[in-house]
PDB file of N, CA and C in Angstrom:
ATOM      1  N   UNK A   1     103.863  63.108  89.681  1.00  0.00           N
ATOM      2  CA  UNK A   1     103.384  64.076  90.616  1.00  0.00           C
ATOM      3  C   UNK A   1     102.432  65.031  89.900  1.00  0.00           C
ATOM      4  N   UNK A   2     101.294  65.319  90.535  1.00  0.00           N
ATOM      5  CA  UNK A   2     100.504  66.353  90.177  1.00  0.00           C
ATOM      6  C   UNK A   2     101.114  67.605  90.160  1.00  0.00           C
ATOM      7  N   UNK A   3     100.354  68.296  89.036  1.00  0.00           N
ATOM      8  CA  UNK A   3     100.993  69.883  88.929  1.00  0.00           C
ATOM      9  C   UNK A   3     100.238  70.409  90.013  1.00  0.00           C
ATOM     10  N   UNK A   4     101.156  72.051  90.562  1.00  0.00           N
ATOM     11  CA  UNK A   4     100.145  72.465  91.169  1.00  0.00           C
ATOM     12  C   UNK A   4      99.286  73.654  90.829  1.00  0.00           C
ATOM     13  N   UNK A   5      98.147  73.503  91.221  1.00  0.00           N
ATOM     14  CA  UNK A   5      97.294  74.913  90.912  1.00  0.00           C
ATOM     15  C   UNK A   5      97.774  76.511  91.247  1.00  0.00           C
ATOM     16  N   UNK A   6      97.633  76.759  90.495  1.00  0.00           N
ATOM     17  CA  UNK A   6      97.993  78.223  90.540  1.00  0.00           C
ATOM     18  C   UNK A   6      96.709  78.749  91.605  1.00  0.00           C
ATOM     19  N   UNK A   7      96.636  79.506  92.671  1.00  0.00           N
ATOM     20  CA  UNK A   7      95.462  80.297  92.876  1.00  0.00           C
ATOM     21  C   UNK A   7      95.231  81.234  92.647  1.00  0.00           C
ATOM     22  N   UNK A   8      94.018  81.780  92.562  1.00  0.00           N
ATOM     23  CA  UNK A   8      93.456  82.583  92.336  1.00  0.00           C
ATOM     24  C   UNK A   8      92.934  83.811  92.957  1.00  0.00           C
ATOM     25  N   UNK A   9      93.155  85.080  92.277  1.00  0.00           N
ATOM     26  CA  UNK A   9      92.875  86.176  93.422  1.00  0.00           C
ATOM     27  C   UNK A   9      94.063  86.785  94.488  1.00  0.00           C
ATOM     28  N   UNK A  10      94.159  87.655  95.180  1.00  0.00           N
ATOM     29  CA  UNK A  10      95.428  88.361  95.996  1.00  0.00           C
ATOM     30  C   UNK A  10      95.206  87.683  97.135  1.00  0.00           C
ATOM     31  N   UNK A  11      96.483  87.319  97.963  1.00  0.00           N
ATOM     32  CA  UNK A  11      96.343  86.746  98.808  1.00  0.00           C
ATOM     33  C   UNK A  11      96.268  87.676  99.635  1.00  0.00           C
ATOM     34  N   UNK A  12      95.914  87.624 101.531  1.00  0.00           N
ATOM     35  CA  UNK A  12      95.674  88.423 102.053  1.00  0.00           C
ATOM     36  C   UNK A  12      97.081  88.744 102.886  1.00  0.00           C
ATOM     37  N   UNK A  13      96.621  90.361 103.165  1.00  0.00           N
ATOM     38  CA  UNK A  13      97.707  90.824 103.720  1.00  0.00           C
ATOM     39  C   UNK A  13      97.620  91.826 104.726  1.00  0.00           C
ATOM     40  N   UNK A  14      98.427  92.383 105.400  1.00  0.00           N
ATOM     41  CA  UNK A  14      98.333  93.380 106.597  1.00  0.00           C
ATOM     42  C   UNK A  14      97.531  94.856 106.196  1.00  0.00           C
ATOM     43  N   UNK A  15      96.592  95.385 106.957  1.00  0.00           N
ATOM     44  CA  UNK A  15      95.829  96.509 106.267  1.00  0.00           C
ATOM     45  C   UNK A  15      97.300  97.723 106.112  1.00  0.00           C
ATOM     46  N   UNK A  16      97.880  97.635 106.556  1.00  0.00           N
ATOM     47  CA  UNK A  16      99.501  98.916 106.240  1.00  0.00           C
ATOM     48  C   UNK A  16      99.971  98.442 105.295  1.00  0.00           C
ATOM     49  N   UNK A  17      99.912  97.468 104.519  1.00  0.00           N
ATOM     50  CA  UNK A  17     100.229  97.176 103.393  1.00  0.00           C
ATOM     51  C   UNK A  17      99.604  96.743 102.186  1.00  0.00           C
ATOM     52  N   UNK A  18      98.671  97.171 102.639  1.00  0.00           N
ATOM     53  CA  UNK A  18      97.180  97.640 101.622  1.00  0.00           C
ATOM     54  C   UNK A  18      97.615  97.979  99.517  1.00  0.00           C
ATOM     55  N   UNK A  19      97.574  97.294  98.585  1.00  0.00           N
ATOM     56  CA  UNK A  19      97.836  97.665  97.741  1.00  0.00           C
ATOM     57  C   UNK A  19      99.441  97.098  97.467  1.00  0.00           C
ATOM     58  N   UNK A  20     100.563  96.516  98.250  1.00  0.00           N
ATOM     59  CA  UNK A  20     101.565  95.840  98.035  1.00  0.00           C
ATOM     60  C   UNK A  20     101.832  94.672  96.927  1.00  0.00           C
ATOM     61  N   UNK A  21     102.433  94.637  95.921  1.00  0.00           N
ATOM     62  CA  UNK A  21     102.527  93.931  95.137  1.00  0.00           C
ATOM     63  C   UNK A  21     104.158  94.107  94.399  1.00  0.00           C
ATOM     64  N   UNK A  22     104.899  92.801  94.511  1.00  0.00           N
ATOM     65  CA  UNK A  22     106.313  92.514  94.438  1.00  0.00           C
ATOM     66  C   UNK A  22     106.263  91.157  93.438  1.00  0.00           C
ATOM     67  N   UNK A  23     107.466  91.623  92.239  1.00  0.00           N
ATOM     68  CA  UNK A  23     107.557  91.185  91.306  1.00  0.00           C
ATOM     69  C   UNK A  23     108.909  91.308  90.880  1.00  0.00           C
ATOM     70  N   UNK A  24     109.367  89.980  89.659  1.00  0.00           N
ATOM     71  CA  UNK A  24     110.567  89.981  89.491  1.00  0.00           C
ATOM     72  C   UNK A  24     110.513  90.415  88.178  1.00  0.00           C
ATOM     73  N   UNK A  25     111.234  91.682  87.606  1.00  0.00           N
ATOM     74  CA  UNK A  25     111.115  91.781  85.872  1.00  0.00           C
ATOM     75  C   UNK A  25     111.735  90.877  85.250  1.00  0.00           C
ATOM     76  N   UNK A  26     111.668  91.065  83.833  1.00  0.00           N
ATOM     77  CA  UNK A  26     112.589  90.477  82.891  1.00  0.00           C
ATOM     78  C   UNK A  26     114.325  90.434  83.451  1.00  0.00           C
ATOM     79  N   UNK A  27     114.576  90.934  83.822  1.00  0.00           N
ATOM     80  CA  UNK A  27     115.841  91.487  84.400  1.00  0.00           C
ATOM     81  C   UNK A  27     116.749  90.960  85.363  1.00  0.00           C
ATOM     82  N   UNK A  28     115.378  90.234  85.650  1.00  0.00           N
ATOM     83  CA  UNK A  28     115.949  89.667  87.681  1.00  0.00           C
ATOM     84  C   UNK A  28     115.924  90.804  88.472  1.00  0.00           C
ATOM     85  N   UNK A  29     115.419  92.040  88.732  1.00  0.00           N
ATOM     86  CA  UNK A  29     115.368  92.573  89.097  1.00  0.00           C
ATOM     87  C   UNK A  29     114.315  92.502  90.015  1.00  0.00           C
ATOM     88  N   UNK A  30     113.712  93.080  91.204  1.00  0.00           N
ATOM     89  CA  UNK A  30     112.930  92.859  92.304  1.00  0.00           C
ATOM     90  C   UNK A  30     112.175  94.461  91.583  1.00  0.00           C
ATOM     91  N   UNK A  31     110.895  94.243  91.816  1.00  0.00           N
ATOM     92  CA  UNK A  31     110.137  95.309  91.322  1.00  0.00           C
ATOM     93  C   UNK A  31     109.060  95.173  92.533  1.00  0.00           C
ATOM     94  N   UNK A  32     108.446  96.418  92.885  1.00  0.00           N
ATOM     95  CA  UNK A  32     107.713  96.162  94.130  1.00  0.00           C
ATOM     96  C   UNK A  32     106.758  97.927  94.293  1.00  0.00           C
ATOM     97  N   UNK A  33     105.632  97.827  94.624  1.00  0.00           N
ATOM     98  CA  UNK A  33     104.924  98.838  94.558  1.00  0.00           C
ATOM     99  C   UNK A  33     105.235  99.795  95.860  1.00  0.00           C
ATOM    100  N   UNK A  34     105.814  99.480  96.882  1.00  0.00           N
ATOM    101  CA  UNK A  34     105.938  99.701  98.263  1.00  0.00           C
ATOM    102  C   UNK A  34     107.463 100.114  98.428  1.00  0.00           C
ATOM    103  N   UNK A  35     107.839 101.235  98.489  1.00  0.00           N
ATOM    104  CA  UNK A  35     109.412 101.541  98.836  1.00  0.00           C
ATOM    105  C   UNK A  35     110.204 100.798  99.812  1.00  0.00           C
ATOM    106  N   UNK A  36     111.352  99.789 100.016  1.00  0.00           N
ATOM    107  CA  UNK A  36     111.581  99.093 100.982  1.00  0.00           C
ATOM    108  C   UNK A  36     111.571 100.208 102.011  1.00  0.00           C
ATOM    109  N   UNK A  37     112.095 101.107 102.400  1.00  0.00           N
ATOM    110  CA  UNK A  37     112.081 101.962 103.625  1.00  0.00           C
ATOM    111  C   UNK A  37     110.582 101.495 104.141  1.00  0.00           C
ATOM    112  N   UNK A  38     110.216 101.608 103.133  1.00  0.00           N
ATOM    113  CA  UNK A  38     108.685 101.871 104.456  1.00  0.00           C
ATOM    114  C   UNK A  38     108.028 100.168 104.615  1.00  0.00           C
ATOM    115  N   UNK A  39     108.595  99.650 103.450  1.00  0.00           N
ATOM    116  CA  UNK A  39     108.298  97.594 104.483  1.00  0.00           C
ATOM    117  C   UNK A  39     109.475  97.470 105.593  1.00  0.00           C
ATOM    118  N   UNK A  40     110.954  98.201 105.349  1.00  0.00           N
ATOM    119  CA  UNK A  40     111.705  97.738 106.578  1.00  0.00           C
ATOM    120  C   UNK A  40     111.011  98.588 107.760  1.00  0.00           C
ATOM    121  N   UNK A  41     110.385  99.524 108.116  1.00  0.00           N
ATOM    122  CA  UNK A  41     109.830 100.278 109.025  1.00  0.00           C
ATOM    123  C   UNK A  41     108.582  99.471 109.550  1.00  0.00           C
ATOM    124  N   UNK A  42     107.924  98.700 108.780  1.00  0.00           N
ATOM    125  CA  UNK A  42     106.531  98.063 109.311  1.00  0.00           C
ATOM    126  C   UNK A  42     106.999  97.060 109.435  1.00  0.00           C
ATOM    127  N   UNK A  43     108.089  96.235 109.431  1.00  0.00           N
ATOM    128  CA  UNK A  43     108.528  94.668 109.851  1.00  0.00           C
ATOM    129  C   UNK A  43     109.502  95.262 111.070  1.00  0.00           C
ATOM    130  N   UNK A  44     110.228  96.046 111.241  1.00  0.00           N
ATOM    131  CA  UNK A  44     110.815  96.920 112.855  1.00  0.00           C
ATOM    132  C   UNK A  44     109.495  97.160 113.896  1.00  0.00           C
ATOM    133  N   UNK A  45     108.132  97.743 113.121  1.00  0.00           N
ATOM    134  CA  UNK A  45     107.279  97.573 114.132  1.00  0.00           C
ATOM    135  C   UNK A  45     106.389  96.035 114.679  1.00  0.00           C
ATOM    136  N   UNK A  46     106.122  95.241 113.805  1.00  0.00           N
ATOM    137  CA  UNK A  46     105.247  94.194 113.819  1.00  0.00           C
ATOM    138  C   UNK A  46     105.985  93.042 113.860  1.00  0.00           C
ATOM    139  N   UNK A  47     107.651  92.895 113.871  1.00  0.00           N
ATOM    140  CA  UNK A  47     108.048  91.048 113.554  1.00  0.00           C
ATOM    141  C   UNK A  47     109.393  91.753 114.627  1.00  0.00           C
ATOM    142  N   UNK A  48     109.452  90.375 115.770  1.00  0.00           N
ATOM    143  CA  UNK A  48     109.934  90.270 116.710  1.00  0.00           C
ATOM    144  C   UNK A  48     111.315  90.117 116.025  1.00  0.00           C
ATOM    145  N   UNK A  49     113.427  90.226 116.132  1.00  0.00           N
ATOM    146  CA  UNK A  49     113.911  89.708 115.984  1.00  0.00           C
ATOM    147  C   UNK A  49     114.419  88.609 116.218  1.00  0.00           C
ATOM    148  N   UNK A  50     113.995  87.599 116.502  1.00  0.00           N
ATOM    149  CA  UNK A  50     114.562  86.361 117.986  1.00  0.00           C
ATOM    150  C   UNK A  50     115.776  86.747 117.703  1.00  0.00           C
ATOM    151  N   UNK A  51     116.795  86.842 116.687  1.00  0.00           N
ATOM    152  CA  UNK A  51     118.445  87.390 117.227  1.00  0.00           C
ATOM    153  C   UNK A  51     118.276  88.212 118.313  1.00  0.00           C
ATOM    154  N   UNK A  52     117.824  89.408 118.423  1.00  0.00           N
ATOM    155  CA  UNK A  52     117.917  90.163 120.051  1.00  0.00           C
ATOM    156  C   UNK A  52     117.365  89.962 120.986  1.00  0.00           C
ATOM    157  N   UNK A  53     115.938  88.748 121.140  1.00  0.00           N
ATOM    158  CA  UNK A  53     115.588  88.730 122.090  1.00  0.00           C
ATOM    159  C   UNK A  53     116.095  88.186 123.125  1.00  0.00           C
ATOM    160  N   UNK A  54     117.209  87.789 123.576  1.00  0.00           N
ATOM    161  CA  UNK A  54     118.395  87.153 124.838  1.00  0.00           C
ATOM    162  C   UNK A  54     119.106  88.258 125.095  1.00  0.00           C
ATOM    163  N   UNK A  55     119.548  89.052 123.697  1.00  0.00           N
ATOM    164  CA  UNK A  55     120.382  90.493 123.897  1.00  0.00           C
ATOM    165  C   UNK A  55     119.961  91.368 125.113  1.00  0.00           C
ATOM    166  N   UNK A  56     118.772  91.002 125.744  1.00  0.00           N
ATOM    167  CA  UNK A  56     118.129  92.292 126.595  1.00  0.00           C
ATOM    168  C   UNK A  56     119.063  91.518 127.727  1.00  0.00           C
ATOM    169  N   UNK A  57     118.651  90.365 127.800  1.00  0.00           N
ATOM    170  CA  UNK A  57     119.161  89.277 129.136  1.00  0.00           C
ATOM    171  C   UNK A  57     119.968  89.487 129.642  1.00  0.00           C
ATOM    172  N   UNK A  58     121.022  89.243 128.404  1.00  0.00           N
ATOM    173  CA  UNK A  58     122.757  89.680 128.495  1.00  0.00           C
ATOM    174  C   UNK A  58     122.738  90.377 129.627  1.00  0.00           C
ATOM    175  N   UNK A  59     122.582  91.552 128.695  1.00  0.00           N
ATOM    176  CA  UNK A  59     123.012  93.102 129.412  1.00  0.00           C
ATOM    177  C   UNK A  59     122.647  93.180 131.100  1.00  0.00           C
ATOM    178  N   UNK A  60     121.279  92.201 131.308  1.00  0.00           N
ATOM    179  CA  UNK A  60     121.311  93.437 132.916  1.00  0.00           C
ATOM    180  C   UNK A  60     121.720  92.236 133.548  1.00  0.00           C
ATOM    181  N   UNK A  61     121.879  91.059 133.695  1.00  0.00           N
ATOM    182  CA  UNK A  61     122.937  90.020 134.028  1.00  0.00           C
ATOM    183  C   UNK A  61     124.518  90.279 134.901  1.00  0.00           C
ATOM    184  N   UNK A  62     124.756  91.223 133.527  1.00  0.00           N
ATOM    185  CA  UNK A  62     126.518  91.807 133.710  1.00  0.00           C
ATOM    186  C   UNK A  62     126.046  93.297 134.858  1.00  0.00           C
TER     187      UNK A  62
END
């Protein structure tokens, strides 16, 4: 099997997350330029849960 290429350059990303860059140290540790509070706050605004989307259903059903 062929190796694969590494690419080259930042891949692209959401303009609110402008400057984001996540890394694992020596450590195993998760290292990341972006405080999770504020990526869990922009994935609550922009990424749907499909777990709740039936949850609405439920409710006015009953």
């Amino acid at each position: 099997m062929p190796k694969k290429i590494p690419k080259k350059g930042k891949p692209e990303a959401h303009e609110d997350l402008g400057g984001f860059d996540i890394r694992i140290n020596e450590f195993g540790e998760i290292v990341s330029t972006i405080k999770v509070d504020k990526i869990n706050a922009f994935l609550d605004e922009n990424v749907v849960d499909k777990k709740l989307v039936d949850r609405d259903l439920i409710s006015e059903e009953e």
